[in-house]
C-alpha atoms as a PDB file:
ATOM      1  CA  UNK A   1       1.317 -22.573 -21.497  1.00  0.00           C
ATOM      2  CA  UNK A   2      -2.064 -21.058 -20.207  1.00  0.00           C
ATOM      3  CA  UNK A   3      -1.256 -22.330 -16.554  1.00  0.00           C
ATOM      4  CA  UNK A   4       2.054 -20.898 -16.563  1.00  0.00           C
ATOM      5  CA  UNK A   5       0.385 -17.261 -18.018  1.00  0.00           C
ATOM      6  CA  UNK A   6      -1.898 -17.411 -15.509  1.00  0.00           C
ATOM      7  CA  UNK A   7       0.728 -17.944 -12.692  1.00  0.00           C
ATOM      8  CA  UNK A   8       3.068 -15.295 -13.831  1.00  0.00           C
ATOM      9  CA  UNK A   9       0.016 -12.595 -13.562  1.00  0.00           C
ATOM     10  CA  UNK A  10      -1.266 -13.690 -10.553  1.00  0.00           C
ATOM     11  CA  UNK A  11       2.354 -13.163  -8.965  1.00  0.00           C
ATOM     12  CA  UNK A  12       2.746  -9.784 -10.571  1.00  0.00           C
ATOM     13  CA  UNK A  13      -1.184  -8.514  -9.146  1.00  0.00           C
ATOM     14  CA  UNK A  14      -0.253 -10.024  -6.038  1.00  0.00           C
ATOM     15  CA  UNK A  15       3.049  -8.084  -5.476  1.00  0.00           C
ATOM     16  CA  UNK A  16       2.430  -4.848  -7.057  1.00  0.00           C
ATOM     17  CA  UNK A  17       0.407  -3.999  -3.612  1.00  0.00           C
ATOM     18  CA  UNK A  18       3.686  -4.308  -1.710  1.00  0.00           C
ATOM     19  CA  UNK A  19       5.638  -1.738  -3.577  1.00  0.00           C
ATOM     20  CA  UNK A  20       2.715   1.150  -3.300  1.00  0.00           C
ATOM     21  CA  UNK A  21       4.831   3.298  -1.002  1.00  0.00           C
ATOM     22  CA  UNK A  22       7.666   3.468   1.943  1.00  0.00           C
ATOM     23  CA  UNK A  23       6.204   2.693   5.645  1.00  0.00           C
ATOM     24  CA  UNK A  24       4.707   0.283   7.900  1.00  0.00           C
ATOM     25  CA  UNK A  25       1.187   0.019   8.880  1.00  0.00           C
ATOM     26  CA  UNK A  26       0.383   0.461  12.527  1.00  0.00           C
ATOM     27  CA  UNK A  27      -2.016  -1.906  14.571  1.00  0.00           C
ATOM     28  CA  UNK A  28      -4.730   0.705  13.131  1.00  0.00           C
ATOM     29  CA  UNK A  29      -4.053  -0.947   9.539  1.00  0.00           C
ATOM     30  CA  UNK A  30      -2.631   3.186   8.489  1.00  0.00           C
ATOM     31  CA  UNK A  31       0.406   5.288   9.122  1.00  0.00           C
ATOM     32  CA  UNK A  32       1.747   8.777   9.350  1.00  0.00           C
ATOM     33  CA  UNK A  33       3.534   9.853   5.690  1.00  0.00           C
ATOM     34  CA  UNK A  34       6.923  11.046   6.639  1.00  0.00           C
ATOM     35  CA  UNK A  35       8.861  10.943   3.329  1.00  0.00           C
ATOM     36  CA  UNK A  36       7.406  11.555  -0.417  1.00  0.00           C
ATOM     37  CA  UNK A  37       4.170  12.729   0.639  1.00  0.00           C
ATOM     38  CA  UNK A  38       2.902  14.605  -2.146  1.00  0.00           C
ATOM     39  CA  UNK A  39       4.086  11.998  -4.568  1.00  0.00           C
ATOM     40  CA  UNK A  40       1.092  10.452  -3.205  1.00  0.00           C
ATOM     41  CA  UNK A  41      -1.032  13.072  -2.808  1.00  0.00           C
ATOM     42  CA  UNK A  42      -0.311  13.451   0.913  1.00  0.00           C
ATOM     43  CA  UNK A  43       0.995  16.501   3.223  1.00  0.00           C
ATOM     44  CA  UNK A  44       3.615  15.360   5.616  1.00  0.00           C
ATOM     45  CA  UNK A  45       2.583  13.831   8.681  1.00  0.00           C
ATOM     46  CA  UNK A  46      -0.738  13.045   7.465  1.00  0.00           C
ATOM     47  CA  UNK A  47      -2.642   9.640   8.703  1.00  0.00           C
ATOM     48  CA  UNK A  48      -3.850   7.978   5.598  1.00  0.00           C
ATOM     49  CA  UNK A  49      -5.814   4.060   6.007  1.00  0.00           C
ATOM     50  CA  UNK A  50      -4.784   0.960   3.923  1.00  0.00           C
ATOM     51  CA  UNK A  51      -7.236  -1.848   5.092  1.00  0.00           C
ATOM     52  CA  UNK A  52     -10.874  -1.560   5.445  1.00  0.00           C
ATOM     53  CA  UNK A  53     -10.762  -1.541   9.199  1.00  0.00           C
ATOM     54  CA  UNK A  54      -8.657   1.187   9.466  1.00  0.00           C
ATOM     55  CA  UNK A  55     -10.155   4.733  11.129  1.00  0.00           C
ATOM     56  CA  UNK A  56      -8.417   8.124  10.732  1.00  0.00           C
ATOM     57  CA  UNK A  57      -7.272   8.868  14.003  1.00  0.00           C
END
């Protein structure tokens, strides 16, 4: 029972990072915000990072 708790919330932390927004990240690990932006606190065609690498162009 514990092993099978600890797989079912290990797949939900995993895959709640894939539904954080719309859009593709660019070989700079960011993107431009073309739709929703300020449901996510963003003006529209705003770069924004998602990995560590990334740098604001």
């Amino acid at each position: 029972m514990k092993k099978i708790l600890i797989i079912t919330v290990s797949s939900l932390i995993i895959t709640s990072g894939a539904f954080a927004h719309p859009g593709g990240l660019d070989q700079n690990g960011g993107h431009y915000c073309r739709t929703k932006c300020a449901k996510y606190g963003l003006k529209t065609g705003q770069y924004h990072c998602h990995r560590s690498y990334c740098k604001l162009k």
